[in-house]
C-alpha atoms as a PDB file:
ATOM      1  CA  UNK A   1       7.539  76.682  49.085  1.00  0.00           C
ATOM      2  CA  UNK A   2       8.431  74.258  51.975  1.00  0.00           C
ATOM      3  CA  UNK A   3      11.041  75.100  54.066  1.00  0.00           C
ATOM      4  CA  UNK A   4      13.771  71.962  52.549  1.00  0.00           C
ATOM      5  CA  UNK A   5      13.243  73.813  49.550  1.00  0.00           C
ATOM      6  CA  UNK A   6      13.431  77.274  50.399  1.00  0.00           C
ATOM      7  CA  UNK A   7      17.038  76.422  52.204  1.00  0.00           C
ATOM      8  CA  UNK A   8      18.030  74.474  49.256  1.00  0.00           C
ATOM      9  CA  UNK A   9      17.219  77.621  46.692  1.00  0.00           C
ATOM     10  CA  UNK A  10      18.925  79.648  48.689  1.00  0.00           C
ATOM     11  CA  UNK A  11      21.354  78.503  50.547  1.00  0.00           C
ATOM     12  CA  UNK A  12      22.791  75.137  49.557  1.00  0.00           C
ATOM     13  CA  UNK A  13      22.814  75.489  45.273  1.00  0.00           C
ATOM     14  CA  UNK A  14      24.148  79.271  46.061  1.00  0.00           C
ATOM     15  CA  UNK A  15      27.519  77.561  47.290  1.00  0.00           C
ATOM     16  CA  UNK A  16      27.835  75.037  43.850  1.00  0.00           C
ATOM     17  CA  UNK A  17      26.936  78.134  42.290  1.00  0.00           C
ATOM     18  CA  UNK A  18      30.037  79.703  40.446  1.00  0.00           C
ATOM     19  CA  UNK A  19      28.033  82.710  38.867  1.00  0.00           C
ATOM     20  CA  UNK A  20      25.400  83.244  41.218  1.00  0.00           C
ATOM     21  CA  UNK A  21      26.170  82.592  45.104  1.00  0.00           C
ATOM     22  CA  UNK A  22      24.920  85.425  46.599  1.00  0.00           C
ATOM     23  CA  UNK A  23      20.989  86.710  46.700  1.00  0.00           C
ATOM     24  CA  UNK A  24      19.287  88.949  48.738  1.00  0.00           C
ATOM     25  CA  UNK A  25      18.095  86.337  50.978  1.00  0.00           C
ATOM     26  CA  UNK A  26      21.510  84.739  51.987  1.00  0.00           C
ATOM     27  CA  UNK A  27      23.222  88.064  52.035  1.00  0.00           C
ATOM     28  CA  UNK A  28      21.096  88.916  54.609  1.00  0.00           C
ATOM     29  CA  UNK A  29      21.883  85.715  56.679  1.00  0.00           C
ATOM     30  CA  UNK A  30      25.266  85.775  56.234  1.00  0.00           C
ATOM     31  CA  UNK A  31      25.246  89.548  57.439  1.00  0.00           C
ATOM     32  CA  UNK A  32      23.518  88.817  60.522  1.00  0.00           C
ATOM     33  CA  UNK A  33      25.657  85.496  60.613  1.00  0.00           C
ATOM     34  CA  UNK A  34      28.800  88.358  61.000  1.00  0.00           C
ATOM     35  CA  UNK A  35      27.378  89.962  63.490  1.00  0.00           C
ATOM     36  CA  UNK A  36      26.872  87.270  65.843  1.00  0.00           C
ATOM     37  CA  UNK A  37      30.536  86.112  65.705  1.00  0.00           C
ATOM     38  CA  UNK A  38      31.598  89.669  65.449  1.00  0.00           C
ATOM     39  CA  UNK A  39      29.887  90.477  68.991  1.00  0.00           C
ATOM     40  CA  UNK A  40      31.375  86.808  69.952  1.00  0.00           C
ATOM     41  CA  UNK A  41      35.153  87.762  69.315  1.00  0.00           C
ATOM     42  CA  UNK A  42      34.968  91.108  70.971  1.00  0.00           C
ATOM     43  CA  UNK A  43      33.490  89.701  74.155  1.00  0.00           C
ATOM     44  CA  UNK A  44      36.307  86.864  74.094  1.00  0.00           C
ATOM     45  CA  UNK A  45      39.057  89.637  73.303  1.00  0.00           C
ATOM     46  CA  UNK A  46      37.200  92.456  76.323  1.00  0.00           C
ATOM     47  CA  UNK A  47      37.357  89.128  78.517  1.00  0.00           C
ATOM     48  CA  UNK A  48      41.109  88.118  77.381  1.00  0.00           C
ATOM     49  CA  UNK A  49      42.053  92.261  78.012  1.00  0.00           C
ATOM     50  CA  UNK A  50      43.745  92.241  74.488  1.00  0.00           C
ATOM     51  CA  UNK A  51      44.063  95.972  73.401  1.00  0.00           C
ATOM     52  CA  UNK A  52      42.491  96.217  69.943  1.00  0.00           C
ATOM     53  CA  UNK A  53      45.259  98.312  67.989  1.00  0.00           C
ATOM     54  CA  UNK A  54      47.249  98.325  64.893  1.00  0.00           C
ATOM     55  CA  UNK A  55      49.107  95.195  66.413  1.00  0.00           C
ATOM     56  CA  UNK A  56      46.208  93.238  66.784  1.00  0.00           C
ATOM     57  CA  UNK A  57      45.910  94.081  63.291  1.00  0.00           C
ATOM     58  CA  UNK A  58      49.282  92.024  62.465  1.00  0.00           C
ATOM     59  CA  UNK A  59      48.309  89.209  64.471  1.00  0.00           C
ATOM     60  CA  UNK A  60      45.164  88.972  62.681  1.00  0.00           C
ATOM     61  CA  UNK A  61      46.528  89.815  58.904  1.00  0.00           C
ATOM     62  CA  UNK A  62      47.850  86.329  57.883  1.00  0.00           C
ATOM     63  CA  UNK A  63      44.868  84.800  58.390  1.00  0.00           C
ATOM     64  CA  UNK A  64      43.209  86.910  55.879  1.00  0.00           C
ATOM     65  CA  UNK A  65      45.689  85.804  53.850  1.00  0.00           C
ATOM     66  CA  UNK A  66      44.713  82.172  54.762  1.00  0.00           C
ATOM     67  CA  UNK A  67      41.221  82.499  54.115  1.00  0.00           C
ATOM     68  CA  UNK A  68      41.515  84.580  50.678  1.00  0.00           C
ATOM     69  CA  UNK A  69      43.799  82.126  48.969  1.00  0.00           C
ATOM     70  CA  UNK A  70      42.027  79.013  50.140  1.00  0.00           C
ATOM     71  CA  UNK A  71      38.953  80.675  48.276  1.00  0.00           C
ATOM     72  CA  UNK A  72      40.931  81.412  44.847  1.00  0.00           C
ATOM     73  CA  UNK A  73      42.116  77.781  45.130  1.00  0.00           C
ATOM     74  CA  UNK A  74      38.227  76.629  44.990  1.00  0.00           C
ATOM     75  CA  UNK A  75      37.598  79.206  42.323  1.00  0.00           C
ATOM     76  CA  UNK A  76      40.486  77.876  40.244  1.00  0.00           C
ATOM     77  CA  UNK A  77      39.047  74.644  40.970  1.00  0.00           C
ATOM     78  CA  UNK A  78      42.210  73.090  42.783  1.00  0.00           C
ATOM     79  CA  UNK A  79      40.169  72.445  45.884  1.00  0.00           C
ATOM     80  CA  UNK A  80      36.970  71.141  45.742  1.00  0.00           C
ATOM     81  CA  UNK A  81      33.614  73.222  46.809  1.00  0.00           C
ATOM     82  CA  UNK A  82      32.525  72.705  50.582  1.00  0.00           C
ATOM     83  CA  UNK A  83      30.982  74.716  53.102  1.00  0.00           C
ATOM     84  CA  UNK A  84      34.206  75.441  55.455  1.00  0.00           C
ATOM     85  CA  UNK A  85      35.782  77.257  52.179  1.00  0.00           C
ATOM     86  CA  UNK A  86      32.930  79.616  51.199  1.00  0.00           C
ATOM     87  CA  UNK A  87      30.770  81.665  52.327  1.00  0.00           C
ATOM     88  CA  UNK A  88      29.930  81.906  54.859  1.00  0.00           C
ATOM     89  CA  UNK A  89      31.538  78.865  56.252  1.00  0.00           C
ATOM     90  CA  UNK A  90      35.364  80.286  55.967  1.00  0.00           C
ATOM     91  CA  UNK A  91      34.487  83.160  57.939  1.00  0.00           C
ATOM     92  CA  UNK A  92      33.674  80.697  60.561  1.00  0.00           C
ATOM     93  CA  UNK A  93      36.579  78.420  60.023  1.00  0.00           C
ATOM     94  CA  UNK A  94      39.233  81.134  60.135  1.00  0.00           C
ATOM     95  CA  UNK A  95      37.959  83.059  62.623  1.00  0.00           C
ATOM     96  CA  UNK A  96      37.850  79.695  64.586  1.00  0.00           C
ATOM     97  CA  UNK A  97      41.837  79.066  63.305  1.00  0.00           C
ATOM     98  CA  UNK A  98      42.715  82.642  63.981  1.00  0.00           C
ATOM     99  CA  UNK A  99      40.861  82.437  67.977  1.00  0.00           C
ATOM    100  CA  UNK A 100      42.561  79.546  68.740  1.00  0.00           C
ATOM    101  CA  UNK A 101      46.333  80.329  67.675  1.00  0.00           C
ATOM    102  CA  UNK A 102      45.607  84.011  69.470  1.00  0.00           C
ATOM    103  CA  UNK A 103      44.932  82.282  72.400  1.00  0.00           C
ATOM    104  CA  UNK A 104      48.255  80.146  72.366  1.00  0.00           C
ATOM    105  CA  UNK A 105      50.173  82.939  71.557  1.00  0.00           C
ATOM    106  CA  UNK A 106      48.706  85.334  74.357  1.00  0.00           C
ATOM    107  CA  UNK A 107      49.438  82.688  76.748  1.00  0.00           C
ATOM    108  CA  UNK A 108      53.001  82.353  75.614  1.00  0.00           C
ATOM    109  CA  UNK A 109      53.145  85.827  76.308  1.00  0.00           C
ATOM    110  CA  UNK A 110      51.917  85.985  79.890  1.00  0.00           C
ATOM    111  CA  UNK A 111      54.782  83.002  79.912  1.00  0.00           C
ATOM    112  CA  UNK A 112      57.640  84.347  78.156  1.00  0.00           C
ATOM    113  CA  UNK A 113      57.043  88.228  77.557  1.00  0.00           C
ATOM    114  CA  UNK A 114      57.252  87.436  73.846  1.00  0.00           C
ATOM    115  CA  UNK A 115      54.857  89.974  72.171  1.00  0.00           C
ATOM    116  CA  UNK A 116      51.212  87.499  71.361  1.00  0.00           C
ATOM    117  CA  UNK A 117      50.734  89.937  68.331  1.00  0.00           C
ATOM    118  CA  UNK A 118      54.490  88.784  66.839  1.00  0.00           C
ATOM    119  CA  UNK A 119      53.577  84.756  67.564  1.00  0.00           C
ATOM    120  CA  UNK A 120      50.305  85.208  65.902  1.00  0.00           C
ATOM    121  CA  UNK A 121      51.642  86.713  62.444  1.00  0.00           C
ATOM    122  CA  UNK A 122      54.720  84.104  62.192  1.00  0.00           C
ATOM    123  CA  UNK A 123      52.136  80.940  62.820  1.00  0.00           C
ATOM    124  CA  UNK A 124      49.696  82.143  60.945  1.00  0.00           C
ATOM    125  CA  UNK A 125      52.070  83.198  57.898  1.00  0.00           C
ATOM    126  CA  UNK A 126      53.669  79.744  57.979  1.00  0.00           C
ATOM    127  CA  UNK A 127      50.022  78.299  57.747  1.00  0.00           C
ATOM    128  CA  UNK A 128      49.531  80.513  54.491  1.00  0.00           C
ATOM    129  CA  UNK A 129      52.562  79.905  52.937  1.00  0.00           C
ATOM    130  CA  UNK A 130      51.818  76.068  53.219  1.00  0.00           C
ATOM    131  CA  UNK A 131      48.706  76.548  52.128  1.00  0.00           C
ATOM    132  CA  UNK A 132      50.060  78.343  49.284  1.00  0.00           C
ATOM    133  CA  UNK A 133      53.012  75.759  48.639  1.00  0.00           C
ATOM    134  CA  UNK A 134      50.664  73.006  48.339  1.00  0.00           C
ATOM    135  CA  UNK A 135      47.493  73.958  46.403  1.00  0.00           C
ATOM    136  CA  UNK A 136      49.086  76.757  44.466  1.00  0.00           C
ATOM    137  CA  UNK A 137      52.172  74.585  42.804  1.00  0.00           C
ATOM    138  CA  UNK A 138      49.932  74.038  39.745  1.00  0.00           C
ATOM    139  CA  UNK A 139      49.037  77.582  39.036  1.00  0.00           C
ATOM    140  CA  UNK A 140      50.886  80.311  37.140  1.00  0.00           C
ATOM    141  CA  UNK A 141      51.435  83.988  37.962  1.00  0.00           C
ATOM    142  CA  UNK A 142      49.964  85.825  34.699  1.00  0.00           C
ATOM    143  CA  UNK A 143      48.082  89.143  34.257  1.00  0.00           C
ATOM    144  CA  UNK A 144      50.817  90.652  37.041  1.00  0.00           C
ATOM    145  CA  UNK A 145      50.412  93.921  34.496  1.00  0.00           C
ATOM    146  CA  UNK A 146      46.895  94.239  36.235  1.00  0.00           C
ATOM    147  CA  UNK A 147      47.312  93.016  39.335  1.00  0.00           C
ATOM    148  CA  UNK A 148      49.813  95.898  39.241  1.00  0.00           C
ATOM    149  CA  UNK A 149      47.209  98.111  38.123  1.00  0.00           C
ATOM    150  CA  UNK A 150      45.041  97.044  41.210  1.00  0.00           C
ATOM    151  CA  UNK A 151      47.325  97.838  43.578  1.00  0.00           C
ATOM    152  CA  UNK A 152      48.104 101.592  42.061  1.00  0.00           C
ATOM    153  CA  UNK A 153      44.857 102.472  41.835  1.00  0.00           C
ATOM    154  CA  UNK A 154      44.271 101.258  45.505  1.00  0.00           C
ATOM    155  CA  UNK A 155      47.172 103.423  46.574  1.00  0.00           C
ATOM    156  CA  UNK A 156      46.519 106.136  44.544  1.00  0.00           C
ATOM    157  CA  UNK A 157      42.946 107.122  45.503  1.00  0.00           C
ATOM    158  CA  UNK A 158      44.003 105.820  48.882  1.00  0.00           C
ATOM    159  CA  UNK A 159      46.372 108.876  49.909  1.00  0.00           C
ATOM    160  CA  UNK A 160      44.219 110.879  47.602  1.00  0.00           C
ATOM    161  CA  UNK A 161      40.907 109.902  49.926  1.00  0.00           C
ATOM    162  CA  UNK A 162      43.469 110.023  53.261  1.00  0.00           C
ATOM    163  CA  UNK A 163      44.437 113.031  52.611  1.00  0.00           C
ATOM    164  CA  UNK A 164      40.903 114.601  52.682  1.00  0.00           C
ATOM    165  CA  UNK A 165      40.149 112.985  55.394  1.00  0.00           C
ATOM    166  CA  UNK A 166      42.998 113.797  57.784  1.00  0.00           C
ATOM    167  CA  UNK A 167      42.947 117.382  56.486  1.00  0.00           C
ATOM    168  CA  UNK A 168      38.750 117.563  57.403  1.00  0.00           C
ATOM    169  CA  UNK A 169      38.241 114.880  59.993  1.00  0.00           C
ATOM    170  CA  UNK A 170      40.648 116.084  62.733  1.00  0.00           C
ATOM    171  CA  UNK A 171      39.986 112.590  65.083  1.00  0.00           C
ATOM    172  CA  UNK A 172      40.548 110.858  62.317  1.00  0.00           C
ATOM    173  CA  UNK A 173      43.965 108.288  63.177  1.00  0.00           C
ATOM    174  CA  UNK A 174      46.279 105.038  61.911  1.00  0.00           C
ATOM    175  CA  UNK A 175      44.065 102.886  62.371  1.00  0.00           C
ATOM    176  CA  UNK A 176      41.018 104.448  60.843  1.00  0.00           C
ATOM    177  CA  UNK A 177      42.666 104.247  57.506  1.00  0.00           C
ATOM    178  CA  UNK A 178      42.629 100.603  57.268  1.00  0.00           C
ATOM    179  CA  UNK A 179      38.955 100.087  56.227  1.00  0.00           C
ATOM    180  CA  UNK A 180      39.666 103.113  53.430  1.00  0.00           C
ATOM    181  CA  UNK A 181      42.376 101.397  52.205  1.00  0.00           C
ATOM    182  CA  UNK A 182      40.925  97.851  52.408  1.00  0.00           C
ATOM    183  CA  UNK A 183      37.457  98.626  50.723  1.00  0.00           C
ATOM    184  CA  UNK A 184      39.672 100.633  47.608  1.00  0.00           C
ATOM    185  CA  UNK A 185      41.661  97.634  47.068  1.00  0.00           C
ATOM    186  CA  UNK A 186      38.368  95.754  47.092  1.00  0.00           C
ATOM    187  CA  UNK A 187      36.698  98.717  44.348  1.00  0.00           C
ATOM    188  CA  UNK A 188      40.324  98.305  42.467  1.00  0.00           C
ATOM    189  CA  UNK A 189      40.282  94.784  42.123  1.00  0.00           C
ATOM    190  CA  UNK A 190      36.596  94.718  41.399  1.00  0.00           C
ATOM    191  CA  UNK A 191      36.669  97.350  38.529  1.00  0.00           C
ATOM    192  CA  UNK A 192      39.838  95.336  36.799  1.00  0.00           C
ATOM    193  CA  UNK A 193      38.634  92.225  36.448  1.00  0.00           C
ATOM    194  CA  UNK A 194      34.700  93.393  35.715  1.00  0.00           C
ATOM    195  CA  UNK A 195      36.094  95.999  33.217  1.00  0.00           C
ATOM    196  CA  UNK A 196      39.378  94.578  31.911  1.00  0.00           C
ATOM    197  CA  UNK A 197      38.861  91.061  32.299  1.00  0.00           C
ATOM    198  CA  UNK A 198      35.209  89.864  32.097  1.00  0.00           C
ATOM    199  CA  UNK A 199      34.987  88.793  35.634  1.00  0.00           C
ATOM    200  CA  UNK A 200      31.176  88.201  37.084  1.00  0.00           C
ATOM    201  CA  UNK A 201      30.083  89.973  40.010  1.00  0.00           C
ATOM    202  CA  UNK A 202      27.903  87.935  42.322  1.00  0.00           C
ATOM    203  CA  UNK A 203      26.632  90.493  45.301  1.00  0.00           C
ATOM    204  CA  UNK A 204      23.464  91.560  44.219  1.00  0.00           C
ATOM    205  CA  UNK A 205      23.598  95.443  45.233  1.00  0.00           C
ATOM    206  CA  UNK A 206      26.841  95.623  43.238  1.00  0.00           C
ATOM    207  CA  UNK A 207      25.266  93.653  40.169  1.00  0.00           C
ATOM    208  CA  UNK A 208      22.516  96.369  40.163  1.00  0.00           C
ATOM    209  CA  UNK A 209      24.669  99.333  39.941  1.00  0.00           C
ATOM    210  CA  UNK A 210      27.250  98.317  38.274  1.00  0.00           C
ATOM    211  CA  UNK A 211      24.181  97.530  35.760  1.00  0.00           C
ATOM    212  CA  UNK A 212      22.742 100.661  36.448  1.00  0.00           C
ATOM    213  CA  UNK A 213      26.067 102.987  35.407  1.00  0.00           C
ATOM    214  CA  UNK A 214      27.744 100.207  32.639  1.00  0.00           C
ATOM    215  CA  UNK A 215      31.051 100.129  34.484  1.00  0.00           C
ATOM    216  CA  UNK A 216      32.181  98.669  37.901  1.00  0.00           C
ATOM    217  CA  UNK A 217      33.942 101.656  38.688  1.00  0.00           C
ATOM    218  CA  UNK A 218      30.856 102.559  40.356  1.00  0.00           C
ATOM    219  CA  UNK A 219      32.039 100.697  43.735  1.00  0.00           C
ATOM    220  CA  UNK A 220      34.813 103.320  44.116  1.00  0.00           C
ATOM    221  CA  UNK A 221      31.473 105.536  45.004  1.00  0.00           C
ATOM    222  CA  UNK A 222      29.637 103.002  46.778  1.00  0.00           C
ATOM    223  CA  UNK A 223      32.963 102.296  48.757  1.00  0.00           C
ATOM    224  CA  UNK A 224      33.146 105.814  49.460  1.00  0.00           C
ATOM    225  CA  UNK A 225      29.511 106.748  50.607  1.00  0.00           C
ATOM    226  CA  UNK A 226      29.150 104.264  52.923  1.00  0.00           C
ATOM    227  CA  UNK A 227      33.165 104.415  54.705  1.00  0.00           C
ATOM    228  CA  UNK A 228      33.857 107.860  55.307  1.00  0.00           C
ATOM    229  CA  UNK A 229      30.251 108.366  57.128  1.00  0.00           C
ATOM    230  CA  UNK A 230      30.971 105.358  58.913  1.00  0.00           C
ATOM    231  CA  UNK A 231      34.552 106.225  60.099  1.00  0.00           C
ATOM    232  CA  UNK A 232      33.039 109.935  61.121  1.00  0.00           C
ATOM    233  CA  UNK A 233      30.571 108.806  63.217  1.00  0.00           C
ATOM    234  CA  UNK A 234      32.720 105.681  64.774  1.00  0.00           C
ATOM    235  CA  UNK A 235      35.240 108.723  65.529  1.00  0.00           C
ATOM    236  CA  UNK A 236      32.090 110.770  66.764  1.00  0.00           C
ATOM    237  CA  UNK A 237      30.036 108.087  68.458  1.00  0.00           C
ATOM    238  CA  UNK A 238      31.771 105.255  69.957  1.00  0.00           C
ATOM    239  CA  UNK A 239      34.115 107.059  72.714  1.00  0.00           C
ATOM    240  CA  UNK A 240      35.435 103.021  74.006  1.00  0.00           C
ATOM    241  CA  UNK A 241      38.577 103.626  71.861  1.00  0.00           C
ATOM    242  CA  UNK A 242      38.868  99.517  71.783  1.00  0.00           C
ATOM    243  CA  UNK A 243      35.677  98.696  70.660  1.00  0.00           C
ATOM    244  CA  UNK A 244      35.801 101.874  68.020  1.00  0.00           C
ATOM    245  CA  UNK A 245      39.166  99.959  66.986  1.00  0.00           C
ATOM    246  CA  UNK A 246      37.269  96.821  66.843  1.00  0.00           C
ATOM    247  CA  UNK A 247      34.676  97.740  64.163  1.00  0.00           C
ATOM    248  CA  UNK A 248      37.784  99.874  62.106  1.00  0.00           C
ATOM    249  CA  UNK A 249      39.814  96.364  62.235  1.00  0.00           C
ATOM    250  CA  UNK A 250      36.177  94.147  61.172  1.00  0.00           C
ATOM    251  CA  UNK A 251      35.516  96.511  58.581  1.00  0.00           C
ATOM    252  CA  UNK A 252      38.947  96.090  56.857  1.00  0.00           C
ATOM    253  CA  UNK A 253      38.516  92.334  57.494  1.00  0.00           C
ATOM    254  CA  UNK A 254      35.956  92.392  55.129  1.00  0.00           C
ATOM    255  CA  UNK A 255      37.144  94.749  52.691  1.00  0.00           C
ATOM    256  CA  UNK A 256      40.895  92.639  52.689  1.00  0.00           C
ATOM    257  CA  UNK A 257      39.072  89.304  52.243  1.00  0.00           C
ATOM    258  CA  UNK A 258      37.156  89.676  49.149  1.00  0.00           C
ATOM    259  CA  UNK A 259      40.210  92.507  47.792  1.00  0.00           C
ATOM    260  CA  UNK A 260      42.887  90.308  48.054  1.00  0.00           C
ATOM    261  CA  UNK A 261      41.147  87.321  46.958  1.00  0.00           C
ATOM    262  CA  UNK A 262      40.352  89.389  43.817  1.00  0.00           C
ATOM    263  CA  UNK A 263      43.685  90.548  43.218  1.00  0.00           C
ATOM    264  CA  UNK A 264      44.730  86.951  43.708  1.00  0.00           C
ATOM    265  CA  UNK A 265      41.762  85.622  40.973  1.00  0.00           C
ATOM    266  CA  UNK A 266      43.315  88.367  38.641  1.00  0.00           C
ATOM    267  CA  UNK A 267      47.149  86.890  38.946  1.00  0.00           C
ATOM    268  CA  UNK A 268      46.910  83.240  39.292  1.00  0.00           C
ATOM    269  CA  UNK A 269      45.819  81.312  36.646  1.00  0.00           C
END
């Protein structure tokens, strides 16, 4: 296979793709693809000496919003496919948004004491509301009974799972509970609209198993088996309390992303 056609097989039909955008082959690029700008925006925040806590977390949380929306808007087809708003070129394009407005608003703080973290989540919630006011006036709210649904579930096995954890895992803090809670909302919304709804999975691990066992409530498990390992050993192995913070805050990232884009797939019609 030449190499034009080897990208265009898996790479450039995956993002026209509305059933099938994700193989083995660009899931693998796109997680190395994280990596690199993960390890990019922690040197960049270690250079900038911003303390990577549960505030950070706010300044950061509207753009999740941001990019989640802008990719139910392309999957309700009210904004047309391009590279900057899918995978994996949103993750770029946010995280490029998010770095720049971060950097404003920590430099309004060295100027005017006025918390970065507090500048960050007003912008960037203004940006998402605008975003939402003007691609989202032609959509309905519907199916709220299961977004509902999502969002009990999510909290239910959340304090359930939290509970274990704080009771067994004595290290275990605030801030480590945002990837558990992220990645259940993720496994809520995922088992609602594969189960209830006859939504299509595209990652191809999830396909399999959720093949395998006949029901997608299978990625509460998966969820499960890989988090609570990796929030033990982040606790046990990483003593740098910000870059341990760092990887609980990416992790949630991802597990917020595709969760509340679900959620908002499930809702919005």
């Amino acid at each position: 296979m030449a190499l034009s056609e080897f990208i265009n097989k898996y790479y450039i039909q995956p993002i026209y793709d509305p059933y099938g955008g994700y193989n083995f082959v660009n899931s693998i690029t796109y997680g190395l693809i994280a990596v690199a700008l993960l390890f990019l925006i922690y040197r960049f925040l270690e250079k900038a000496k911003i303390k990577i806590d549960l505030k950070f977390f706010w300044a950061l949380f509207p753009f999740i919003l941001l990019g989640s929306s802008a990719r139910v808007f392309v999957d309700k087809e009210v904004l047309p496919i391009n590279f900057w708003i899918v995978s994996p070129g949103i993750y770029l394009a946010i995280a490029g948004i998010f770095l720049a407005i971060l950097a404003v608003s920590y430099f309004l703080e060295l100027k005017t004491k006025l918390a970065y973290w507090k500048t960050s989540f007003a912008i960037g919630f203004v940006i998402f509301l605008a975003n939402l006011a003007l691609n989202g006036r032609n959509l309905r709210f519907e199916n709220l009974k299961f977004g509902l649904l999502i969002i009990i579930l999510a909290v239910l096995i959340f304090f359930a799972v939290n509970f274990l954890l704080k009771k067994f895992m004595p290290q275990y803090e605030k801030i480590s509970s945002l990837p558990l809670f992220a990645h259940l909302l993720d496994a809520s919304a995922t088992f609602v609209a594969l189960d209830f709804l006859g939504f299509v999975e595209k990652h191809p691990l999830p396909v399999f198993l959720i093949n395998l066992t006949g029901t997608a409530a299978v990625m509460y498990l998966l969820k499960l088996a890989v988090l609570v390992p990796a929030i033990y050993y982040l606790h046990k192995d990483i003593k740098d309390e910000n870059l341990r913070n760092f990887f609980f805050v990416a992790i949630a990232v991802l597990g917020l992303a595709e969760g509340i884009r679900d959620l908002m797939a499930v809702v919005l019609i």
